[in-house]
PDB file of N, CA and C in Angstrom:
ATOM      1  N   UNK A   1      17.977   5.336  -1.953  1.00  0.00           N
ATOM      2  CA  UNK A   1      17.899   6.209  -0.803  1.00  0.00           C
ATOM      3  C   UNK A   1      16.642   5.864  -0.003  1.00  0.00           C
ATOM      4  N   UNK A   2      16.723   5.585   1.018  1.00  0.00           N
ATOM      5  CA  UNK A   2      15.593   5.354   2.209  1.00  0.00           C
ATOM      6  C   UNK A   2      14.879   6.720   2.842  1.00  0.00           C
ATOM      7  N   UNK A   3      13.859   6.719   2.593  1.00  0.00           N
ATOM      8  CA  UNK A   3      12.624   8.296   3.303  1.00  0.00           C
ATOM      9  C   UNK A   3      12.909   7.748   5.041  1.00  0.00           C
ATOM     10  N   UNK A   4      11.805   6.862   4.823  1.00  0.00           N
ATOM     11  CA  UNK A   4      11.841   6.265   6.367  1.00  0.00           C
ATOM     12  C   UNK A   4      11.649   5.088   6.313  1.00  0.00           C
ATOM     13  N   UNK A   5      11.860   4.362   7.474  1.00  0.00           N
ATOM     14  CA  UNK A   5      11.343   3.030   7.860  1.00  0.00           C
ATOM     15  C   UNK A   5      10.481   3.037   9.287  1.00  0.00           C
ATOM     16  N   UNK A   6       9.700   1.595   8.642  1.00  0.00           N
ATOM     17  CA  UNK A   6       8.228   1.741   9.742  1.00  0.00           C
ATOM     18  C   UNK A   6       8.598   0.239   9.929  1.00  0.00           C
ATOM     19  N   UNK A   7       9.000  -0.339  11.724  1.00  0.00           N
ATOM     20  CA  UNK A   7       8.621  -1.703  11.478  1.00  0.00           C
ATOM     21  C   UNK A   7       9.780  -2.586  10.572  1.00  0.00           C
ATOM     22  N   UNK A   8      10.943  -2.312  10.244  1.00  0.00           N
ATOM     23  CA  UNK A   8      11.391  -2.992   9.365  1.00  0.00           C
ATOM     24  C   UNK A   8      10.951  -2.910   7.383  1.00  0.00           C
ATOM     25  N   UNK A   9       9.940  -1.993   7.344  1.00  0.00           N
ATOM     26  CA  UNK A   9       9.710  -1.683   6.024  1.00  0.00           C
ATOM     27  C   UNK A   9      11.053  -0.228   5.352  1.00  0.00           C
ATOM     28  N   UNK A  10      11.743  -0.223   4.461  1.00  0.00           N
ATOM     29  CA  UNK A  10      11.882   0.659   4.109  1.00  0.00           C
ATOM     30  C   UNK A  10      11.216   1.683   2.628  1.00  0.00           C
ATOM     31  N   UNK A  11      10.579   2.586   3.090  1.00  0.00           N
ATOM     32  CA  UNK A  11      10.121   2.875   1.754  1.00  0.00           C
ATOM     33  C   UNK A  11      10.974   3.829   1.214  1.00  0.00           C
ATOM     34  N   UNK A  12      11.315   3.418   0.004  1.00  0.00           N
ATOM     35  CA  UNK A  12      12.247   4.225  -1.114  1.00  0.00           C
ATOM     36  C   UNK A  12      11.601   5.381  -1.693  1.00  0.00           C
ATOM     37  N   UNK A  13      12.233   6.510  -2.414  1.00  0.00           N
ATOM     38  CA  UNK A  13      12.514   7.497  -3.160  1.00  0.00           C
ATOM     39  C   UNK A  13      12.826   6.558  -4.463  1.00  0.00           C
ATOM     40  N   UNK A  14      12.298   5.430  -5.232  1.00  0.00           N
ATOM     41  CA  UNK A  14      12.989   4.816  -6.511  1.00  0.00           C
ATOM     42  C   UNK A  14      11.818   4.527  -7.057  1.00  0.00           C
ATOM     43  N   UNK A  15      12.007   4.131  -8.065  1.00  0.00           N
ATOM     44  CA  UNK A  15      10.972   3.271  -8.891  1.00  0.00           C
ATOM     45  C   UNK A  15      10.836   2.101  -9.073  1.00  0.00           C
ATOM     46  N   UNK A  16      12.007   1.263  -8.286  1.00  0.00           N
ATOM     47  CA  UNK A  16      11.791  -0.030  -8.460  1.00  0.00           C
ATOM     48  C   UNK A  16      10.537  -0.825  -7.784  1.00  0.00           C
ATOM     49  N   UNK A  17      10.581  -2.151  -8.655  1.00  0.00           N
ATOM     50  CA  UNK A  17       9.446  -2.991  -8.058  1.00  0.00           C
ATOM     51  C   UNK A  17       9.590  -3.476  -6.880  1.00  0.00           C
ATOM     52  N   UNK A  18      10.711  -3.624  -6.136  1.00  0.00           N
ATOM     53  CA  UNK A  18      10.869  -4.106  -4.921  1.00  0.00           C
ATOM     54  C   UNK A  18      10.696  -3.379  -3.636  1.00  0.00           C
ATOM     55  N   UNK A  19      10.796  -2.182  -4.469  1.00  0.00           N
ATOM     56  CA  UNK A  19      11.077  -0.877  -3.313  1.00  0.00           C
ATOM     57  C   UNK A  19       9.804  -0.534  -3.202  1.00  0.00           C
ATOM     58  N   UNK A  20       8.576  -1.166  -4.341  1.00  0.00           N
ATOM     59  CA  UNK A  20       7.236  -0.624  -4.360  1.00  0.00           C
ATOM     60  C   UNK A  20       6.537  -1.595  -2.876  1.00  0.00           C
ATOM     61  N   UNK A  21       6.820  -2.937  -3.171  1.00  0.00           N
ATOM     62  CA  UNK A  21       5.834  -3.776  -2.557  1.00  0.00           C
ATOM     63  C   UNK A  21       6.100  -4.412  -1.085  1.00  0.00           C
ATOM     64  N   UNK A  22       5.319  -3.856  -0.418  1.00  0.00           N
ATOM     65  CA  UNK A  22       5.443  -4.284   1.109  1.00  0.00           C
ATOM     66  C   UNK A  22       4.563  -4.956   1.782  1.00  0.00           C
ATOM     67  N   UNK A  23       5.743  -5.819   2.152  1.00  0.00           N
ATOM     68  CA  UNK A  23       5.117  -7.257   2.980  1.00  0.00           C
ATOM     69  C   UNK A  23       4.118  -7.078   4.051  1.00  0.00           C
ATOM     70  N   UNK A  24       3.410  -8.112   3.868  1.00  0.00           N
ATOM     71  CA  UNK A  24       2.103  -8.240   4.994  1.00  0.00           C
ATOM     72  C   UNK A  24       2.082  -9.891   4.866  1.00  0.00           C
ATOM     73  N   UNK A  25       1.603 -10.007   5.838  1.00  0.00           N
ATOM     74  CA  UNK A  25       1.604 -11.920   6.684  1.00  0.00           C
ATOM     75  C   UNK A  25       0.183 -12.246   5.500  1.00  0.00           C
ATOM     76  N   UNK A  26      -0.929 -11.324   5.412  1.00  0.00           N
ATOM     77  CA  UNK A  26      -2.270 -11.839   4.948  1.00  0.00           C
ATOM     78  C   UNK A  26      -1.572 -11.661   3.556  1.00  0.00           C
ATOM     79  N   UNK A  27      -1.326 -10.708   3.280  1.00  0.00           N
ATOM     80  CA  UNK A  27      -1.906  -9.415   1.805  1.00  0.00           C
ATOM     81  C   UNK A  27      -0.888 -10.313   0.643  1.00  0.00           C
ATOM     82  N   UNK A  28      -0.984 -10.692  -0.529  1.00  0.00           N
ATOM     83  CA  UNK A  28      -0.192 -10.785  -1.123  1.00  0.00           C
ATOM     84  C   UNK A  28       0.578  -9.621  -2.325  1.00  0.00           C
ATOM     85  N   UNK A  29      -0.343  -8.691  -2.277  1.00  0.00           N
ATOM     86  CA  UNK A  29      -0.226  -7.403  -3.194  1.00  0.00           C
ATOM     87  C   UNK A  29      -0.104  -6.501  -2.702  1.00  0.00           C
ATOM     88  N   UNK A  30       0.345  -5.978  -1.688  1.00  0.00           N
ATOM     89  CA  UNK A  30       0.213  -4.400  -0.851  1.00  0.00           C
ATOM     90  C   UNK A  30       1.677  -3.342  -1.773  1.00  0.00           C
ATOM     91  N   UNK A  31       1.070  -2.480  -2.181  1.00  0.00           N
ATOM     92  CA  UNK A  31       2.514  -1.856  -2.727  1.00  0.00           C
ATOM     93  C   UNK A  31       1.760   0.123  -2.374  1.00  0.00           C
ATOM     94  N   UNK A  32       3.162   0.507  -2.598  1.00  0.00           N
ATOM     95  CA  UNK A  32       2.957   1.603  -2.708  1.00  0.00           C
ATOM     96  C   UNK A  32       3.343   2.773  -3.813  1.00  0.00           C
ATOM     97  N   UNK A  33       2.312   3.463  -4.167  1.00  0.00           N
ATOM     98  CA  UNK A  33       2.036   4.030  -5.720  1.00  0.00           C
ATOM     99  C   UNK A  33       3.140   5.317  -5.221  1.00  0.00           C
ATOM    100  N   UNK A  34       3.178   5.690  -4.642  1.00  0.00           N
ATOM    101  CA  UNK A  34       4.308   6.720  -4.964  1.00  0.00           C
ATOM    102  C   UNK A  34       5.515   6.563  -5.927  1.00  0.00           C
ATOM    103  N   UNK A  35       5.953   7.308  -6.726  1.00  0.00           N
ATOM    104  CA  UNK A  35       6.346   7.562  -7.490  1.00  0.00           C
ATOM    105  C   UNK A  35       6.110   8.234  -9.426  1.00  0.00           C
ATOM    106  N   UNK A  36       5.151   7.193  -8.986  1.00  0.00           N
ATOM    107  CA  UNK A  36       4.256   7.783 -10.034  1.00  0.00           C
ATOM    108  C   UNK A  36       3.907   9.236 -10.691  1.00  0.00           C
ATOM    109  N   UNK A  37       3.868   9.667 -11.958  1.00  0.00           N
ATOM    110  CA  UNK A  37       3.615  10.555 -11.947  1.00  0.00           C
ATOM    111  C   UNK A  37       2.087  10.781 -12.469  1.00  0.00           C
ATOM    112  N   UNK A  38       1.760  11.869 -12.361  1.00  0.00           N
ATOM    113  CA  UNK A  38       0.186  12.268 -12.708  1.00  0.00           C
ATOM    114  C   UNK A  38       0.468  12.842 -13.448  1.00  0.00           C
ATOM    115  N   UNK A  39      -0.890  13.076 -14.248  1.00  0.00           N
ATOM    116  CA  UNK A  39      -1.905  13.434 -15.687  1.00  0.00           C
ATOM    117  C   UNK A  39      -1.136  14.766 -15.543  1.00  0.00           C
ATOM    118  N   UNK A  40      -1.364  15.342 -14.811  1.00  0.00           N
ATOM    119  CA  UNK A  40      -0.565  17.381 -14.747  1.00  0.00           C
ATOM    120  C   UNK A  40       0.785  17.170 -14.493  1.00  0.00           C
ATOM    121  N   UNK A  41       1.761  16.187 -14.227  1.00  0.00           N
ATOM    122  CA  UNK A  41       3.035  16.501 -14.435  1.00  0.00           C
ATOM    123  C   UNK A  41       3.613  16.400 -12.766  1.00  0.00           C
ATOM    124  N   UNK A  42       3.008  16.243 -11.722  1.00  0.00           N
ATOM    125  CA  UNK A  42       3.396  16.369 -10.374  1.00  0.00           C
ATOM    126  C   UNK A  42       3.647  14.699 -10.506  1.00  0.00           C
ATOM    127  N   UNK A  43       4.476  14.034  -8.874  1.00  0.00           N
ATOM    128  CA  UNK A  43       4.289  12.778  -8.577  1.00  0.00           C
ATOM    129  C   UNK A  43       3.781  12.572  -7.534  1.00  0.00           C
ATOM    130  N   UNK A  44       3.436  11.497  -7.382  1.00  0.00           N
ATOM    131  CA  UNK A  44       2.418  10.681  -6.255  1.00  0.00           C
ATOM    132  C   UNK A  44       3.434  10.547  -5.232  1.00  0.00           C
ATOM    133  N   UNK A  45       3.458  11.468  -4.241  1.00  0.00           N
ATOM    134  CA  UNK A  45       3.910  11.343  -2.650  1.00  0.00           C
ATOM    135  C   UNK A  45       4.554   9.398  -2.096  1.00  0.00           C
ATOM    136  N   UNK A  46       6.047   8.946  -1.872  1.00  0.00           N
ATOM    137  CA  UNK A  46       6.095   7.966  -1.185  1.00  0.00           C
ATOM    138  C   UNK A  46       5.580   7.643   0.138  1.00  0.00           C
ATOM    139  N   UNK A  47       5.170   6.488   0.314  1.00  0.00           N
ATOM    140  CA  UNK A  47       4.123   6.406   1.942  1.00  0.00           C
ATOM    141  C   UNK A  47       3.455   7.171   1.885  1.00  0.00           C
ATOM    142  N   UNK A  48       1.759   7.178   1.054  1.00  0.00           N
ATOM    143  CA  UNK A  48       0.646   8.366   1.035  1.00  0.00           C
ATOM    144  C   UNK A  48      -0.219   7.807   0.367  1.00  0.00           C
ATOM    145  N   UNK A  49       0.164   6.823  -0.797  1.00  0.00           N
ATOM    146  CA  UNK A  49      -0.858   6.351  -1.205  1.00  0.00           C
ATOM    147  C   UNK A  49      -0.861   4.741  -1.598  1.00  0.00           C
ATOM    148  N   UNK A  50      -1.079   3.845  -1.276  1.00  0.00           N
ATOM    149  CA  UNK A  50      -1.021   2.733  -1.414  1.00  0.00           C
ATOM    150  C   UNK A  50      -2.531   1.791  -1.990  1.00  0.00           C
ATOM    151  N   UNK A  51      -2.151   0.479  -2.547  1.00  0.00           N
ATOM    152  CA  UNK A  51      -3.092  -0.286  -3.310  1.00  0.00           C
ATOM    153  C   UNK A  51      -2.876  -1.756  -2.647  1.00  0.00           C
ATOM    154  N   UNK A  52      -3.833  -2.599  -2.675  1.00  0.00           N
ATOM    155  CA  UNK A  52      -3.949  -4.008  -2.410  1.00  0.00           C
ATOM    156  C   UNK A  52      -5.077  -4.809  -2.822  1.00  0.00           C
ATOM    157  N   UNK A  53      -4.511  -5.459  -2.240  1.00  0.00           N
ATOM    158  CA  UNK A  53      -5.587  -6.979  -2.151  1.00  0.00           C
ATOM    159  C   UNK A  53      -6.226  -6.959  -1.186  1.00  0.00           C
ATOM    160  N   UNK A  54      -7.008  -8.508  -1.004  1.00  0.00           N
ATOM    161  CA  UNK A  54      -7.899  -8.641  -0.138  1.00  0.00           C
ATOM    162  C   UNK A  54      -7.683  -8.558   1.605  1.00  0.00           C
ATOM    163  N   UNK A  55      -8.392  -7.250   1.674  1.00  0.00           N
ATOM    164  CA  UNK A  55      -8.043  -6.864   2.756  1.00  0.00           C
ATOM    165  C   UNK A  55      -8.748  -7.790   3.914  1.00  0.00           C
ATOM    166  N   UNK A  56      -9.473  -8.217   4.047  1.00  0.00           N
ATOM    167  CA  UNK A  56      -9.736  -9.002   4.993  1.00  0.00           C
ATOM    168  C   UNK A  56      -8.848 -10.163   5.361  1.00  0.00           C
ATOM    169  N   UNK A  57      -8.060 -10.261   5.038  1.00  0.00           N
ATOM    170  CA  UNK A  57      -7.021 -11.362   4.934  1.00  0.00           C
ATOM    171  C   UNK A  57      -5.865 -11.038   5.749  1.00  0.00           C
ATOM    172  N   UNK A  58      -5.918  -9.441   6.711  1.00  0.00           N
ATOM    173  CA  UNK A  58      -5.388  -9.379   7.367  1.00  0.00           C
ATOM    174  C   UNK A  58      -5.449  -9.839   8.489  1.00  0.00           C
ATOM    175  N   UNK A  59      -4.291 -10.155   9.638  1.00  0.00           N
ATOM    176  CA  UNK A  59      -4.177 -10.732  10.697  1.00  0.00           C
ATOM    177  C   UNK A  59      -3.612  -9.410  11.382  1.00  0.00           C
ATOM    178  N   UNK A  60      -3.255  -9.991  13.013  1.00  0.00           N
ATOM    179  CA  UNK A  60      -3.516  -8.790  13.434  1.00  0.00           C
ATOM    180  C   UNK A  60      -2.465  -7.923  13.829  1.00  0.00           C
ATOM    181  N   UNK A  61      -0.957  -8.994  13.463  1.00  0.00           N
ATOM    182  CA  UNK A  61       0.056  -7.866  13.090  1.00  0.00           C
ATOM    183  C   UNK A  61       0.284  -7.133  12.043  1.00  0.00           C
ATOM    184  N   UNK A  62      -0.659  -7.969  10.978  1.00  0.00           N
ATOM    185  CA  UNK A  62      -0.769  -6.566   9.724  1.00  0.00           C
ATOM    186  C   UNK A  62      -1.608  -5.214  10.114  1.00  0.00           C
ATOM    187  N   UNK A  63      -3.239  -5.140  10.787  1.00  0.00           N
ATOM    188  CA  UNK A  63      -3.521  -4.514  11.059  1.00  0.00           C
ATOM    189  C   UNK A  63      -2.799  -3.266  11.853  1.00  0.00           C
ATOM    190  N   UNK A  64      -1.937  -3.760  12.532  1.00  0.00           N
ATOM    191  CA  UNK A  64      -0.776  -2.996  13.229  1.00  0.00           C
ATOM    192  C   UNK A  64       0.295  -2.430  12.430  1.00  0.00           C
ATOM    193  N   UNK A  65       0.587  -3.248  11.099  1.00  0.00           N
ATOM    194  CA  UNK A  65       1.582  -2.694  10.653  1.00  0.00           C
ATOM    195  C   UNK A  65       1.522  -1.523   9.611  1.00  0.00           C
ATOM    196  N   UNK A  66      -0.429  -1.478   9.229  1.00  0.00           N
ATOM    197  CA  UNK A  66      -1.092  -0.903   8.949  1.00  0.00           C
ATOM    198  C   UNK A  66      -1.264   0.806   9.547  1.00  0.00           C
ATOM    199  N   UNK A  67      -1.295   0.809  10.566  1.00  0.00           N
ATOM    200  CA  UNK A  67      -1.812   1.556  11.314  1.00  0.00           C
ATOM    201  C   UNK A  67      -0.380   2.036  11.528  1.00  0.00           C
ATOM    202  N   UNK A  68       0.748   1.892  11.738  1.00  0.00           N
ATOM    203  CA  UNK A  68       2.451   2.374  11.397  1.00  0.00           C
ATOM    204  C   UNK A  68       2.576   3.105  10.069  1.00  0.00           C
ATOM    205  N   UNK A  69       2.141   2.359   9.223  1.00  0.00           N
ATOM    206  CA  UNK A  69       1.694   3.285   7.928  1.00  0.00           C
ATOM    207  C   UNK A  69       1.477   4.218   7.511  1.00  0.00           C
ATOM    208  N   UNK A  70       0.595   4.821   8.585  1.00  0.00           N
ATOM    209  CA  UNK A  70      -0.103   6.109   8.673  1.00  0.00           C
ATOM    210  C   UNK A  70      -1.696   5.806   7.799  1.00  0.00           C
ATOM    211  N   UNK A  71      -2.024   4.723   7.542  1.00  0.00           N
ATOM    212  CA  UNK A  71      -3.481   3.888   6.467  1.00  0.00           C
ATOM    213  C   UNK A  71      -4.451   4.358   7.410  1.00  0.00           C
ATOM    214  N   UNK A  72      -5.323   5.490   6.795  1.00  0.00           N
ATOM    215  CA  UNK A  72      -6.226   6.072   7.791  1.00  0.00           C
ATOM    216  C   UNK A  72      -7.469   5.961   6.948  1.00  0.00           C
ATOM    217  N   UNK A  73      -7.949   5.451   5.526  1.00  0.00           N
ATOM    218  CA  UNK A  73      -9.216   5.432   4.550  1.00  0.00           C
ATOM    219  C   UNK A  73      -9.065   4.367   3.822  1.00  0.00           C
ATOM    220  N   UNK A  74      -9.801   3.447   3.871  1.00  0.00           N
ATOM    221  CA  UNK A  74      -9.805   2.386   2.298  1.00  0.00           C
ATOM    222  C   UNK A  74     -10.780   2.590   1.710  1.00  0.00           C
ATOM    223  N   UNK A  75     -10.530   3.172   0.539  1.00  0.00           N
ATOM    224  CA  UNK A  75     -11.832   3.034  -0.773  1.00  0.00           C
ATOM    225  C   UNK A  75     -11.909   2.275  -1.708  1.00  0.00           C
ATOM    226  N   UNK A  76     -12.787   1.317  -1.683  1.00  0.00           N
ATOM    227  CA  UNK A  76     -13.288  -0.084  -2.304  1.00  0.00           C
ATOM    228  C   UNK A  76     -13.449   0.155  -3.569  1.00  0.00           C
ATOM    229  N   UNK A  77     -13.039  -0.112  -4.846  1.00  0.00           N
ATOM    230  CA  UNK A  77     -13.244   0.077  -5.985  1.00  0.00           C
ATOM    231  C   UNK A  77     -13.581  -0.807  -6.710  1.00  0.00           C
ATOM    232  N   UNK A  78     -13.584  -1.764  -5.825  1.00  0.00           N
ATOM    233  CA  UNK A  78     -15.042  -3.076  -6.812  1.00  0.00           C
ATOM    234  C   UNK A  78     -16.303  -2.668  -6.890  1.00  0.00           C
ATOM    235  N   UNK A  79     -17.112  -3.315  -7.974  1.00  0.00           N
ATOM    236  CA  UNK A  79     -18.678  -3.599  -8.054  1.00  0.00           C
ATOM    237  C   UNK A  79     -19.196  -4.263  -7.226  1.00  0.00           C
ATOM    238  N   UNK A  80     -20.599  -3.952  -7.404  1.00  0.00           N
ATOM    239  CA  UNK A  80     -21.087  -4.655  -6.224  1.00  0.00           C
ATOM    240  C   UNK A  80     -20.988  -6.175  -6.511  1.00  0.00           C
ATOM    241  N   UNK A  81     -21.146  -6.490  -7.906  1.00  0.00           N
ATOM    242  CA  UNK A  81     -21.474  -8.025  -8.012  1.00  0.00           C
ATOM    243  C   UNK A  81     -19.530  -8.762  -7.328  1.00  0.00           C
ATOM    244  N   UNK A  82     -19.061  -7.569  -7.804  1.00  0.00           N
ATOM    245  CA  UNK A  82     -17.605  -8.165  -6.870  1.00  0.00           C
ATOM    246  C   UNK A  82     -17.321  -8.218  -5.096  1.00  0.00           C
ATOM    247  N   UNK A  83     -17.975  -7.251  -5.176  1.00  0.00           N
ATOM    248  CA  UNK A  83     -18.033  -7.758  -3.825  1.00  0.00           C
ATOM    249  C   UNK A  83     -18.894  -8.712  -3.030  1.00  0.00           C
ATOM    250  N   UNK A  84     -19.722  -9.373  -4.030  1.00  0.00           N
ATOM    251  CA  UNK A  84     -20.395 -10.588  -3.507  1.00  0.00           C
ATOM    252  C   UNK A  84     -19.803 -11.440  -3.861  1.00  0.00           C
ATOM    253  N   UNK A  85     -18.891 -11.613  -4.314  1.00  0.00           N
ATOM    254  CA  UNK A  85     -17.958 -12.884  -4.930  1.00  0.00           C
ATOM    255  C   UNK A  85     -17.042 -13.009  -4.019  1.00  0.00           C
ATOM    256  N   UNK A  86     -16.707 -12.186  -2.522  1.00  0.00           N
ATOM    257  CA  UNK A  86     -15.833 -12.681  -1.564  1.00  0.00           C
ATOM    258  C   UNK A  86     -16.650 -13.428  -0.544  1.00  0.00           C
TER     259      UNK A  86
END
C-alpha cells in the first residue's frame, strides 16, 4: 500500500527493504526508518524519520528531492575524530 509519493518516490506502509531505501543521485544509503517499532511498543512514523550516508555527496537535485521530503534537521552522530576523516 502506498502513503504518498514525492517526486516519483513511493513510500510504503511495509517492512520491506525496498520499500525502505530511497534513491538519491549522491547518497548511496538514504532509507527510511519508519516502521520500526520502539522500546515502549509504538512505531516509527513512515516519511518522518530517515538515516544516511554521506551527506555532502549531494547534488543539487537531491538537495531538492530532499527538501520534497519534508528533511528539515540533520543530526550528525559521528565523533569528532570521524568527522575529520571526511
Amino acid at each position: 500500500m502506498v502513503e504518498r509519493v514525492i517526486e516519483g518516490i513511493a513510500l510504503r506502509k511495509n517492512n520491506g527493504a525496498n520499500a525502505r531505501h530511497i534513491r538519491f543521485d549522491g547518497l548511496k544509503n538514504f532509507r527510511d526508518l519508519g516502521g520500526y517499532e520502539t522500546a515502549d511498543g509504538r512505531t516509527v512514523c513512515w516519511g518522518r524519520l530517515f538515516r544516511s550516508d554521506s551527506l555532502h555527496k549531494l547534488t543539487d537535485a537531491d538537495h531538492r528531492r530532499m527538501r520534497m521530503l519534508g528533511v528539515e534537521r540533520v543530526i550528525d552522530f559521528r565523533s569528532e575524530p570521524e568527522k575529520q576523516q571526511r
